[in-house]
N, C-alpha and C. Protein backbone atom coordinates (compact mmCIF):
# COMPACT_ATOMS: atom_id res chain seq x y z
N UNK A 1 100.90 80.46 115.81
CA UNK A 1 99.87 80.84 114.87
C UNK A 1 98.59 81.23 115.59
N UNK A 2 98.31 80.34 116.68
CA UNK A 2 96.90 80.93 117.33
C UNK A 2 97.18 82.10 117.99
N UNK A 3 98.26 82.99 118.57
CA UNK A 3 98.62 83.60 119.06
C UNK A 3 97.93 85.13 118.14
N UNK A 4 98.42 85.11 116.85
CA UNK A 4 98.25 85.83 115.68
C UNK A 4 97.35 85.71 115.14
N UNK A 5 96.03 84.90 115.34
CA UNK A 5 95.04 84.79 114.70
C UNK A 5 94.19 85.47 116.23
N UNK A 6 94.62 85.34 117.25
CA UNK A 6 93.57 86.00 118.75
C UNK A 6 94.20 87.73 118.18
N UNK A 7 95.16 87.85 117.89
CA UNK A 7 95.63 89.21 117.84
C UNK A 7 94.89 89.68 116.41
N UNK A 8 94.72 89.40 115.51
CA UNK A 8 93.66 89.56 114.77
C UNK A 8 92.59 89.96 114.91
N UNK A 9 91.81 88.65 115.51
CA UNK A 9 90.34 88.73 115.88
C UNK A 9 90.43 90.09 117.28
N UNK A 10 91.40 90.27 117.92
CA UNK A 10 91.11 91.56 118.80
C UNK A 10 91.64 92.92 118.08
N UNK A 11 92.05 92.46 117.09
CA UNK A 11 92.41 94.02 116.12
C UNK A 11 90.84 94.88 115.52
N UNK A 12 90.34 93.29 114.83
CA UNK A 12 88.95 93.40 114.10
C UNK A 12 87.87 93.79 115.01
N UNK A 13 87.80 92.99 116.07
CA UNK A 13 87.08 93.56 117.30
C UNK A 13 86.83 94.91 117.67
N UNK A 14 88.14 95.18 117.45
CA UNK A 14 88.70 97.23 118.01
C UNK A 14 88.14 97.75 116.87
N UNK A 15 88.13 97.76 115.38
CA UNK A 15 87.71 98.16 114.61
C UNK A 15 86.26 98.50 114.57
N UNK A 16 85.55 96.99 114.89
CA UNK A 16 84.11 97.24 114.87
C UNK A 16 83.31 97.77 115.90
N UNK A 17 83.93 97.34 116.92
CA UNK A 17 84.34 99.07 118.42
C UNK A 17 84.51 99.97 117.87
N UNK A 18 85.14 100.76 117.18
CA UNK A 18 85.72 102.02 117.38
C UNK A 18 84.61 102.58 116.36
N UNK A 19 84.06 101.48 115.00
CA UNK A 19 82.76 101.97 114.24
C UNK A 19 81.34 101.87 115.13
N UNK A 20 81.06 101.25 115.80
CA UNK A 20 79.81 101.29 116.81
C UNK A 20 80.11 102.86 117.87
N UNK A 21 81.26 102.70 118.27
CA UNK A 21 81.37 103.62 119.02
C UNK A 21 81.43 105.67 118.80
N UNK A 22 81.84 105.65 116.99
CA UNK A 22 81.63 106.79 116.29
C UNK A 22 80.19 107.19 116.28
N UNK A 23 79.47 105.49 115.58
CA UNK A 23 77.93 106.07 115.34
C UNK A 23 77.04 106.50 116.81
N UNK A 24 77.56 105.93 117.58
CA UNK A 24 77.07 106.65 119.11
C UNK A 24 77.58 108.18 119.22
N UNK A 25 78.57 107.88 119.23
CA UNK A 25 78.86 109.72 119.37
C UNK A 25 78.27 110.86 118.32
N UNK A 26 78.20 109.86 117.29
CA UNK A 26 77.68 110.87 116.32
C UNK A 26 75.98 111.25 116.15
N UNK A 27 75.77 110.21 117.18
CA UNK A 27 73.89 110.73 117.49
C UNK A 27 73.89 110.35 118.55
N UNK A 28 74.33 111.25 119.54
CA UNK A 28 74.38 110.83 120.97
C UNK A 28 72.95 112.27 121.49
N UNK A 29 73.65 113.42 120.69
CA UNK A 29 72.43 114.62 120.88
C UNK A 29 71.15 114.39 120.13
N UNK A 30 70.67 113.92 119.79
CA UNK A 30 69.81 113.08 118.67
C UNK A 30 68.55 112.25 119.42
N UNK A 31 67.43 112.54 119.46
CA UNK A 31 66.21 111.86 120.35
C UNK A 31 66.07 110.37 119.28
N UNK A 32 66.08 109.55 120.66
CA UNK A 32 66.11 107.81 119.98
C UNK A 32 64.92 107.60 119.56
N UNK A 33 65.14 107.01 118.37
CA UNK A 33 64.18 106.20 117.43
C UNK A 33 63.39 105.21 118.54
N UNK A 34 62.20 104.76 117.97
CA UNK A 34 60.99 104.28 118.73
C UNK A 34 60.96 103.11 117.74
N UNK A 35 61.35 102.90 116.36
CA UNK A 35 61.39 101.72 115.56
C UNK A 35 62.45 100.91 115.47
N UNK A 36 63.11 101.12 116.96
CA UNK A 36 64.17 99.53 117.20
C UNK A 36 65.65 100.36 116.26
N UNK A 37 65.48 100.64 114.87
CA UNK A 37 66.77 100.96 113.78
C UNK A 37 67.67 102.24 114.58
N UNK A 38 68.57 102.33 114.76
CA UNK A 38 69.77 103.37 115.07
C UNK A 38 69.97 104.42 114.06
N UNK A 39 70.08 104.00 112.74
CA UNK A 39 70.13 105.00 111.52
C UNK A 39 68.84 104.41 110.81
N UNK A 40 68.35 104.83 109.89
CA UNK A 40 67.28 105.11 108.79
C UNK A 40 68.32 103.59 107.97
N UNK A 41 67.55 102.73 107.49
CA UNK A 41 68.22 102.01 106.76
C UNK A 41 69.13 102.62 105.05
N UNK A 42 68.33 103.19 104.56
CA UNK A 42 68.53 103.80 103.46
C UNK A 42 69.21 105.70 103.69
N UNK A 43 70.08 105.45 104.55
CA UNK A 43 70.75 106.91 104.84
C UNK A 43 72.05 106.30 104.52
N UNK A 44 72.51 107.68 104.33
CA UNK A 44 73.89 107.70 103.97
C UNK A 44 74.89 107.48 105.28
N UNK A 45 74.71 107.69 106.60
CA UNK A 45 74.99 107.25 107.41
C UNK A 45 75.07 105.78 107.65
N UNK A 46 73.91 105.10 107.44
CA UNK A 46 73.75 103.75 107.46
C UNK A 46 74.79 102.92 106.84
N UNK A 47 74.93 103.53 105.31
CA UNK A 47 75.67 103.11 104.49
C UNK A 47 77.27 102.97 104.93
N UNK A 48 77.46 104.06 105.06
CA UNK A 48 78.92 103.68 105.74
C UNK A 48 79.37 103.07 106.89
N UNK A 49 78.18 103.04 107.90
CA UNK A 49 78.34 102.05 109.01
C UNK A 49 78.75 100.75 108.57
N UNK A 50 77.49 100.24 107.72
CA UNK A 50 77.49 99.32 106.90
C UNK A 50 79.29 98.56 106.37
N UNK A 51 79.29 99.77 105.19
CA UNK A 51 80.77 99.47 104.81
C UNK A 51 81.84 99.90 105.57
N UNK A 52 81.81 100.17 106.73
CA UNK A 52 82.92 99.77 107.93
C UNK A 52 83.34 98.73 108.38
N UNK A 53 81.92 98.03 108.53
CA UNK A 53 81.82 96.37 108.72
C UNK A 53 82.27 95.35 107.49
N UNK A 54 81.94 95.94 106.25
CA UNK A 54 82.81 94.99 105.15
C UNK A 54 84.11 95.47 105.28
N UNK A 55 84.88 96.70 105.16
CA UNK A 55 85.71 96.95 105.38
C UNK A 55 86.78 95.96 106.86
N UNK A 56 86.19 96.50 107.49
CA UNK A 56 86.99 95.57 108.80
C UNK A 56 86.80 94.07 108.46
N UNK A 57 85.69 93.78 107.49
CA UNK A 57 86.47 91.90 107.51
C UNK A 57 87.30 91.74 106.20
N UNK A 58 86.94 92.47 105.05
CA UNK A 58 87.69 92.01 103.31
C UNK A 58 89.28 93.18 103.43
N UNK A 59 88.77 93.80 103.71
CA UNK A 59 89.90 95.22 103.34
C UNK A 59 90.91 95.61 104.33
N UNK A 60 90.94 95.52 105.74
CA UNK A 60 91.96 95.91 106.81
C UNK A 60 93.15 95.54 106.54
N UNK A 61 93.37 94.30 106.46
CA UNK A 61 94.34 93.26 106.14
C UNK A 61 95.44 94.13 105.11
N UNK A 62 95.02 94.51 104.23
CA UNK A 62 95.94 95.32 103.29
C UNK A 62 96.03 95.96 102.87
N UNK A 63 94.32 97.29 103.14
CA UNK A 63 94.54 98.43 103.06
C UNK A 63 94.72 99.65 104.99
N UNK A 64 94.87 98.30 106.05
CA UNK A 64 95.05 99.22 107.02
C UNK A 64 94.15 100.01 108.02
N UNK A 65 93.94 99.62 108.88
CA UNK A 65 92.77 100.04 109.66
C UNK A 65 92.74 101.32 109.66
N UNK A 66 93.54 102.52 108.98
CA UNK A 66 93.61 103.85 109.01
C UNK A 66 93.30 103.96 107.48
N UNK A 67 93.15 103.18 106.87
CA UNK A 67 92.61 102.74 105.11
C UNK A 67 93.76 103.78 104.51
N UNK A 68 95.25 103.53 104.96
CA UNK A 68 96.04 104.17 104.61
C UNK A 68 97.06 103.20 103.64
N UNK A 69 96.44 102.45 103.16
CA UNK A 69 97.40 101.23 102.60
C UNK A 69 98.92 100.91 103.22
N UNK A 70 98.63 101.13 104.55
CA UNK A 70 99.44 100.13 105.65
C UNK A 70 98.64 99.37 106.25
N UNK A 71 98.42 97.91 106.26
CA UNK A 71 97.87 96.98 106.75
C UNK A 71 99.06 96.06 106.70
N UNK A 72 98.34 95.01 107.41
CA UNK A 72 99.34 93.80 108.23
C UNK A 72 100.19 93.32 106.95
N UNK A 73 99.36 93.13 105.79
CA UNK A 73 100.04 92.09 104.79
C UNK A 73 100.70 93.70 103.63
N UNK A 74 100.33 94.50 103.64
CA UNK A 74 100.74 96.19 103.07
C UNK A 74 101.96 95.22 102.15
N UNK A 75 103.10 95.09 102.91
CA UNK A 75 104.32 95.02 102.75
C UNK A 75 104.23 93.46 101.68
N UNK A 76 103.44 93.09 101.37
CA UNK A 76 103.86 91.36 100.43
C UNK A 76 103.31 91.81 99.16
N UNK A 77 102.94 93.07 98.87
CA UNK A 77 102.36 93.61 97.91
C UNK A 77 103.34 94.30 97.14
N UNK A 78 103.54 94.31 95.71
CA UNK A 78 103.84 95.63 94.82
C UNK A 78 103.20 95.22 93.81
N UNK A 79 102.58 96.47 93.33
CA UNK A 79 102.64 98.24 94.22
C UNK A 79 101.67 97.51 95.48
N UNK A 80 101.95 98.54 96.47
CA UNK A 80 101.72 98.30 97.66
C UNK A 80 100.01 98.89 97.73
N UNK A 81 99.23 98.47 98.36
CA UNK A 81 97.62 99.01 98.63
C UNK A 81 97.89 100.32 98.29
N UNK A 82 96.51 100.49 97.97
CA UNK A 82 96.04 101.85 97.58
C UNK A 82 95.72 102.51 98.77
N UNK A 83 96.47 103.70 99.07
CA UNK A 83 95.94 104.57 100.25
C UNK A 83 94.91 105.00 99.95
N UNK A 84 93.83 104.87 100.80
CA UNK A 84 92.44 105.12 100.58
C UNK A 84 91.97 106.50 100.74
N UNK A 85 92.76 107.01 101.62
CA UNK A 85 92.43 108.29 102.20
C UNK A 85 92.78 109.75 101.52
N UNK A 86 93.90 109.30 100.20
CA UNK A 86 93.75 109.95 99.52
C UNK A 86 93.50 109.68 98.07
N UNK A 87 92.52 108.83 97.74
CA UNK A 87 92.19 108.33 96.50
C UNK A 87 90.73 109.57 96.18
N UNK A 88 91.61 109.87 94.38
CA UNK A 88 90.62 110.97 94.01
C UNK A 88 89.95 110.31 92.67
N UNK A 89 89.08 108.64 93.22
CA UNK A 89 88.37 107.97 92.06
C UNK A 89 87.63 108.31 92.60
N UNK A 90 86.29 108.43 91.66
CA UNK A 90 84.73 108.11 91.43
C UNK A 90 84.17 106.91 92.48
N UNK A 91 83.17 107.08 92.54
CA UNK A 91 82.32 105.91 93.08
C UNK A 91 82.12 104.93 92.38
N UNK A 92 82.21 105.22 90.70
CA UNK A 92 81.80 103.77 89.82
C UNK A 92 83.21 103.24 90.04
N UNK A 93 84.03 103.74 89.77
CA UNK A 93 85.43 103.77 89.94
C UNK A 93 86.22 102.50 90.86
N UNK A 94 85.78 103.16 92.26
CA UNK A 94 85.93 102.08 93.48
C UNK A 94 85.29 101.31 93.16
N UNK A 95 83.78 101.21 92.82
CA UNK A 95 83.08 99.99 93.11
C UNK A 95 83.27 98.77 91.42
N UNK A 96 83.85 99.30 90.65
CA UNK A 96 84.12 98.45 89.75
C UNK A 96 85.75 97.85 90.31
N UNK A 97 86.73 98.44 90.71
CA UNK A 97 87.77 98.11 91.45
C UNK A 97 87.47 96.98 92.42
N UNK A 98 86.84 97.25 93.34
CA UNK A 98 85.90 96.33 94.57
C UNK A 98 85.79 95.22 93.52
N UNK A 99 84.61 95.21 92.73
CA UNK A 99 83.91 94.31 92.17
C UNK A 99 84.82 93.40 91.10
N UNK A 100 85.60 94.12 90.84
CA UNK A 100 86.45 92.63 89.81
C UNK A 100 87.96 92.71 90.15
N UNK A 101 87.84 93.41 90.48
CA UNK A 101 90.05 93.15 91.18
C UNK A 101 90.78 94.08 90.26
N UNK A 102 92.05 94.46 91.30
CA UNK A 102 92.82 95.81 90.35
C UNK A 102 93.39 94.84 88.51
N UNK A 103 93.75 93.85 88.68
CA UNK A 103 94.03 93.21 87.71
C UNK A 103 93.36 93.48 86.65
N UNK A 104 92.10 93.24 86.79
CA UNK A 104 91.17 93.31 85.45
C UNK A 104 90.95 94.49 85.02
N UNK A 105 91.19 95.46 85.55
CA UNK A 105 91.12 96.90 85.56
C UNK A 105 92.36 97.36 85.19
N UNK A 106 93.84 96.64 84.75
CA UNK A 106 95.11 97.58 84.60
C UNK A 106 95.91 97.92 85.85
N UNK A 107 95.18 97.65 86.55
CA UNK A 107 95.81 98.07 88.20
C UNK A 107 96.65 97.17 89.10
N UNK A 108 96.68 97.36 90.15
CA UNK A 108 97.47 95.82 91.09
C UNK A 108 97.06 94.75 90.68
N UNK A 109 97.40 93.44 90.74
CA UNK A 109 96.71 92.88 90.56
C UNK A 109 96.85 92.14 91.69
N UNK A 110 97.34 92.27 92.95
CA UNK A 110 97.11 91.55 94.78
C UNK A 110 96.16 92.34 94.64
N UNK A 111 95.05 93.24 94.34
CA UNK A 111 93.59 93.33 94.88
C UNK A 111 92.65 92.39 94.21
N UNK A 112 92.07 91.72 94.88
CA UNK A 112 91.37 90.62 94.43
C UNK A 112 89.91 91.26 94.09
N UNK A 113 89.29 89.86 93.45
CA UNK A 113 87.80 90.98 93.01
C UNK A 113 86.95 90.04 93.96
N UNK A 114 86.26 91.15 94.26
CA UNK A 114 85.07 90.61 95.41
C UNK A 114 83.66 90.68 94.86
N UNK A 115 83.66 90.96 93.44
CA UNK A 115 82.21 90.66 92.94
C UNK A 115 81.42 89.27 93.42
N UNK A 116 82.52 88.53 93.43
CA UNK A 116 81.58 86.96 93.83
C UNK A 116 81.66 86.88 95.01
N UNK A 117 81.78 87.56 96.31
CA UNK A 117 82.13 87.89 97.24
C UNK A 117 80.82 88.40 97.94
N UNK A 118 80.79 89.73 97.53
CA UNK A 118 80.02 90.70 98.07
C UNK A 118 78.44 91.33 97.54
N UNK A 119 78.07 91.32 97.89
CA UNK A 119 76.26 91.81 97.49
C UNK A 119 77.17 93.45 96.43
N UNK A 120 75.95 93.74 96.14
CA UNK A 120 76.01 94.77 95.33
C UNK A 120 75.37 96.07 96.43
N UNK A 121 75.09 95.70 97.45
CA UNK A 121 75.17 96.33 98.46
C UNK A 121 76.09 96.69 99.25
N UNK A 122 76.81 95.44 99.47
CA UNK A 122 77.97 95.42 100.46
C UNK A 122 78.88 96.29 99.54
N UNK A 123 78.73 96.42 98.49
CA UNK A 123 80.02 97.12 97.48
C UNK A 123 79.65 98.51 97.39
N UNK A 124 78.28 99.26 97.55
CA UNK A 124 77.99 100.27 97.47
C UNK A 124 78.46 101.31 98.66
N UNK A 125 77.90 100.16 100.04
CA UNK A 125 78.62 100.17 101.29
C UNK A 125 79.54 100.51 101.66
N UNK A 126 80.75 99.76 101.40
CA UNK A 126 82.26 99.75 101.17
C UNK A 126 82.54 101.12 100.81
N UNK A 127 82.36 101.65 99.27
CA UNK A 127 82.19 102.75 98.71
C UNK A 127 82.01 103.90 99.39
N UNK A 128 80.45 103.81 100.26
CA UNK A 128 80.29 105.36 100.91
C UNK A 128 81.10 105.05 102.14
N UNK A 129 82.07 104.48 102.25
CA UNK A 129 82.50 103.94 104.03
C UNK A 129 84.17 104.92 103.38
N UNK A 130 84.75 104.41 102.04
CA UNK A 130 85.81 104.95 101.43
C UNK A 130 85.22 106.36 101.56
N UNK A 131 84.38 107.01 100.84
CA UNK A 131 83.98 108.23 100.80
C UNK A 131 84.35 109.23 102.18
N UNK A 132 84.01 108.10 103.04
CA UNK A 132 84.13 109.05 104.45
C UNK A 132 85.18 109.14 104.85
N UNK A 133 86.14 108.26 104.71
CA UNK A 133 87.63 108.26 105.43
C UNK A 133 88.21 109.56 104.43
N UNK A 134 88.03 109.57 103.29
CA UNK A 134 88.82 110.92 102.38
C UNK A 134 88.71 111.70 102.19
N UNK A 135 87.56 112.17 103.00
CA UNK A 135 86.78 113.72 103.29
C UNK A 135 85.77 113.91 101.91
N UNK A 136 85.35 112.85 101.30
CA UNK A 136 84.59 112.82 100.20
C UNK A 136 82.98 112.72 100.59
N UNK A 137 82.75 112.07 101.79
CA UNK A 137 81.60 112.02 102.12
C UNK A 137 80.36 112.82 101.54
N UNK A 138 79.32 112.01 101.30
CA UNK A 138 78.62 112.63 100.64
C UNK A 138 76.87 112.65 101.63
């Protein structure tokens, strides 16, 4: 079991690597800020950094570090995760999904609701982080 819980924590690791390491590349041509912040707090960039990081701790697990609804646990599910990458919901959409679980909504009901979970930030987060993986970005 500890074996699988280090292989975890270095999966999640790689994840939040591979999101630190986008937002570098993605303002690498870009003259550095003088106020300490990397992105503008209130940018849309920010935002999805943001919900990369909720993503890699609530969501990997079973929607898949490629947010392709293959993740580790994918398979203990039916219906199986929602592939993220091609989901053509709304933003209220996801974030009411996020916020109370596919259950309460008619939907899966292995998606749990993270309203008591997550800030109303962290859910907005999440949201523009989905946006970006599906070419929805806004």
């Amino acid at each position: 079991m500890t074996c699988n819980r280090t292989v975890g924590s270095l999966r999640r690791g790689a994840v939040v690597a591979a999101l630190l390491g986008l937002v570098a590349l993605a303002f690498a041509g870009e003259s550095l800020r003088t106020d300490g912040a990397l992105l503008p707090r209130d940018s849309n960039d920010a935002a999805v950094f943001r919900g990369g990081l909720v993503y890699a701790n609530y969501c990997v697990t079973c929607h898949g570090i490629n947010a392709d609804g293959n993740g580790r646990a994918a398979r203990l599910h039916t219906p199986r995760p929602a592939n993220l990458r091609a989901s053509d919901k709304n933003d209220a959409y996801i974030g009411l999904i996020v916020r109370r679980g596919g259950e309460a909504i008619g939907r899966a009901p292995g998606m749990p609701p993270w309203g008591e979970e997550l800030t109303d930030e962290q859910i907005k987060d999440v949201v523009a982080f989905v946006r970006s993986v599906n070419g929805q970005h806004r």
